[in-house]
C-alpha atoms as a PDB file:
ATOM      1  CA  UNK A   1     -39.839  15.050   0.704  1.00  0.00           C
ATOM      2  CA  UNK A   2     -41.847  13.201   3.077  1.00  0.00           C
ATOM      3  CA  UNK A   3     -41.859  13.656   6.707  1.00  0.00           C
ATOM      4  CA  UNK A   4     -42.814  10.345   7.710  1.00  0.00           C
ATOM      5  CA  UNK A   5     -40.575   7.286   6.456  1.00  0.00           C
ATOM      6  CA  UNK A   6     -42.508   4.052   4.339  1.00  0.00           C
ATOM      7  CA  UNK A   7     -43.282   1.392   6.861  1.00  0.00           C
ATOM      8  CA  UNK A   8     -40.399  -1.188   5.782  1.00  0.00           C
ATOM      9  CA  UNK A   9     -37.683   1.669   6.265  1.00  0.00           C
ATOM     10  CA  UNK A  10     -35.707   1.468   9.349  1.00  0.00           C
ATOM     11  CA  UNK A  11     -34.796   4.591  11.057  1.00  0.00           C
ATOM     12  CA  UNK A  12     -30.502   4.953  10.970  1.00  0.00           C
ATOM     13  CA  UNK A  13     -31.004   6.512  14.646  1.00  0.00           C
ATOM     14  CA  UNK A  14     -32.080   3.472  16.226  1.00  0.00           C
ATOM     15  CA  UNK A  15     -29.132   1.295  14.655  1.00  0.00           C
ATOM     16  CA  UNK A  16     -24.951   0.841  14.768  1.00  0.00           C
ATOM     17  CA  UNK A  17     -23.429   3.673  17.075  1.00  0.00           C
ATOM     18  CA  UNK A  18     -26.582   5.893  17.169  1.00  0.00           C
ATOM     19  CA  UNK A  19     -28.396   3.311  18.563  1.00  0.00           C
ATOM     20  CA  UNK A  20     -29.789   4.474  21.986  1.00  0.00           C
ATOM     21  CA  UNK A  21     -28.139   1.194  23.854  1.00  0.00           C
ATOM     22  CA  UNK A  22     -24.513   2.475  22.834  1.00  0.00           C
ATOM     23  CA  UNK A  23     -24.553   5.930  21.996  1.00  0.00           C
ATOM     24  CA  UNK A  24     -22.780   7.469  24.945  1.00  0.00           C
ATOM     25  CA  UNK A  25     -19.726   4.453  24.403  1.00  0.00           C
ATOM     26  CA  UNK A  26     -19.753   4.533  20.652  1.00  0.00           C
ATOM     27  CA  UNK A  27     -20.294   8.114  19.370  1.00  0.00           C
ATOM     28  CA  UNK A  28     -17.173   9.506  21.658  1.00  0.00           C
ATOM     29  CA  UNK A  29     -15.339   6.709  19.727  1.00  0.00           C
ATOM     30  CA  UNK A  30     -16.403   7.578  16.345  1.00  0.00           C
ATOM     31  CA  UNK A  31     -15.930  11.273  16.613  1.00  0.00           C
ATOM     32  CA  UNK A  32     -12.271  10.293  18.001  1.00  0.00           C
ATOM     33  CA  UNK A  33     -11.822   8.277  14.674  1.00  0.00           C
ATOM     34  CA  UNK A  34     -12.564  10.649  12.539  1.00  0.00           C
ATOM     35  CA  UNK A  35     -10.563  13.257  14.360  1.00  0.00           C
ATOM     36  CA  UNK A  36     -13.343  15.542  15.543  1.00  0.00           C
ATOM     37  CA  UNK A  37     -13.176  17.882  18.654  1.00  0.00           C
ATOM     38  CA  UNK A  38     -15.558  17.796  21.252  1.00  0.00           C
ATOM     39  CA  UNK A  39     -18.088  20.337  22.013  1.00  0.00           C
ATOM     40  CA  UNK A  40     -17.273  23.361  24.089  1.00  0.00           C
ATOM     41  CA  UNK A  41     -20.440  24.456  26.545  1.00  0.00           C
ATOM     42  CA  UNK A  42     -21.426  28.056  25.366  1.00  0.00           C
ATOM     43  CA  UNK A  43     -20.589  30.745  28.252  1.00  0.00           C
ATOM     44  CA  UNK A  44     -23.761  32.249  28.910  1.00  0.00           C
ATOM     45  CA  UNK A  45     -23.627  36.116  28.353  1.00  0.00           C
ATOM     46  CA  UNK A  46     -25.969  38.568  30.162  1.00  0.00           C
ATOM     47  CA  UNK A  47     -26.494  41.882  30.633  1.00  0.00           C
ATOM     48  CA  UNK A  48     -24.432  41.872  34.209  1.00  0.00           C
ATOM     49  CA  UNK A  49     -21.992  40.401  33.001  1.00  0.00           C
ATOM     50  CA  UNK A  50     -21.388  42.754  29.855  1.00  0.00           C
ATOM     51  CA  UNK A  51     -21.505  45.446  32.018  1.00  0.00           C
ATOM     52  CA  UNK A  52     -19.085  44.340  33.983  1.00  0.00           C
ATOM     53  CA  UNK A  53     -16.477  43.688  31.332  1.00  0.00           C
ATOM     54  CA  UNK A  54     -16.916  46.655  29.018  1.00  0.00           C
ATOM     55  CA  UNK A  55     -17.473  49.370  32.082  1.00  0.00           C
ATOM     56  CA  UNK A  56     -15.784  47.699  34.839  1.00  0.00           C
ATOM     57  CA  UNK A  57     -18.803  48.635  36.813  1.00  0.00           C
ATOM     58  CA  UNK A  58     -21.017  46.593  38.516  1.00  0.00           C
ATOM     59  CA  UNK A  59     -24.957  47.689  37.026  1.00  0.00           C
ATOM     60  CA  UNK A  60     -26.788  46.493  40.240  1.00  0.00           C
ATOM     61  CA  UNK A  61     -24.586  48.380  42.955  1.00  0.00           C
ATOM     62  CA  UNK A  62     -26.396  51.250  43.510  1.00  0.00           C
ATOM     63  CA  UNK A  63     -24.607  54.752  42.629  1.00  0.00           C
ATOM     64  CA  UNK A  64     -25.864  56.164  46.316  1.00  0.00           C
ATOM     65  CA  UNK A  65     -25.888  53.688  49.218  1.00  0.00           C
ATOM     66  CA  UNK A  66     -23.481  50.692  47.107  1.00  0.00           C
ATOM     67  CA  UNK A  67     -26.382  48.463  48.139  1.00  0.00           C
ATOM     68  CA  UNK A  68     -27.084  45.460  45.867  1.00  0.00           C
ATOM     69  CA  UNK A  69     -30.022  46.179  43.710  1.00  0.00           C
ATOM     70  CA  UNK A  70     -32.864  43.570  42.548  1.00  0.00           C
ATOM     71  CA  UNK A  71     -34.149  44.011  39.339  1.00  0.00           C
ATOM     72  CA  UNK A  72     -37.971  44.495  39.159  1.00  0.00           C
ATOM     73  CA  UNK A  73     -38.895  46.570  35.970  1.00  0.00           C
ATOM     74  CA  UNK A  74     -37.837  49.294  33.467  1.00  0.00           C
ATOM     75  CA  UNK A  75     -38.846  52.737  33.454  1.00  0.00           C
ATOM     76  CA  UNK A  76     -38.862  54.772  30.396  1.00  0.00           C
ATOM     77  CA  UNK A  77     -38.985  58.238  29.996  1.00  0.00           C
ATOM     78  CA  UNK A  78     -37.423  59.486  33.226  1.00  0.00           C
ATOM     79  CA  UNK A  79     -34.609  61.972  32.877  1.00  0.00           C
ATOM     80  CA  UNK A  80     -31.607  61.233  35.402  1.00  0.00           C
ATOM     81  CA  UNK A  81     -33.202  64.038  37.767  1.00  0.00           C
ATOM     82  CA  UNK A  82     -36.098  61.777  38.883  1.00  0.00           C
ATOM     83  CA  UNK A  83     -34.216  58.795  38.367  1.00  0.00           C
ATOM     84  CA  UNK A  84     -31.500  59.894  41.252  1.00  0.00           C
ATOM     85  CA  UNK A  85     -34.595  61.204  43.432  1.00  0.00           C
ATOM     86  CA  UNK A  86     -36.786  57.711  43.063  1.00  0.00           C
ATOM     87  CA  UNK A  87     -33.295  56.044  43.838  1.00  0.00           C
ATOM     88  CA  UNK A  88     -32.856  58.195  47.111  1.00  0.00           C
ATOM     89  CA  UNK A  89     -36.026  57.739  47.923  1.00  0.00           C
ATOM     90  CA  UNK A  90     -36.351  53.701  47.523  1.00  0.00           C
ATOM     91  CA  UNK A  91     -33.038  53.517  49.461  1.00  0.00           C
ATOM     92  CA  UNK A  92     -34.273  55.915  52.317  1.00  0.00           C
ATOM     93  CA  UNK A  93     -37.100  53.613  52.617  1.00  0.00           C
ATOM     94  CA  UNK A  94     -35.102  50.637  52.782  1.00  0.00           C
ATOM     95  CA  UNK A  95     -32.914  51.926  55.061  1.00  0.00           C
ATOM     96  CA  UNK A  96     -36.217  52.279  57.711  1.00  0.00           C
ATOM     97  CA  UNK A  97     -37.593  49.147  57.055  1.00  0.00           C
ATOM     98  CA  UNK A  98     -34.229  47.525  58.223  1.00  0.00           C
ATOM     99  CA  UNK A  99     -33.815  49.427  61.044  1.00  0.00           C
ATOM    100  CA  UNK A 100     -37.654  48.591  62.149  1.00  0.00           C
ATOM    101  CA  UNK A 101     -37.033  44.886  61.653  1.00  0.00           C
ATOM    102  CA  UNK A 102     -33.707  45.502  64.282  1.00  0.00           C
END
């Protein structure tokens, strides 16, 4: 199979209803003929939003303060122990830094 056409054929994109000129008239016709259904957009899925239906929880409210976290990077390794302290800590700190900057 060749990947590049001889040079007397003429591509079928660039004639009748998939011509570039008509396309956006003719193809919504032509699918209507022939009794096709239009295209649904995909719902994007993401991890938030997972998380949200399956656990009814909201994965970046934090469990101490119910502050809205920002996703930065992933630690692996840490047990929940130094996971709740680092948490405490970060929002202790944040905590400061707004009341400095009132």
């Amino acid at each position: 199979m060749k990947h590049i056409p001889e040079k007397h054929f003429r591509m079928v994109r660039y004639f009748g209803f998939l011509a570039n000129r008509v396309v956006g008239t003719l193809l919504l016709k032509v699918k209507k003929a022939l009794a096709q259904e239009e295209k649904k957009p995909v719902k994007v899925v993401t991890f938030s939003s997972l998380s949200q239906a399956l656990l009814n929880t909201d994965p970046f409210k934090c469990i101490l303060c119910g502050g809205k976290m920002v996703y930065q990077r992933v630690l692996y390794g840490l047990v929940t122990k130094s996971l709740l302290l680092n948490s405490k800590i970060n929002c202790d700190l944040q905590k400061n830094q707004l009341l400095m900057i009132k």
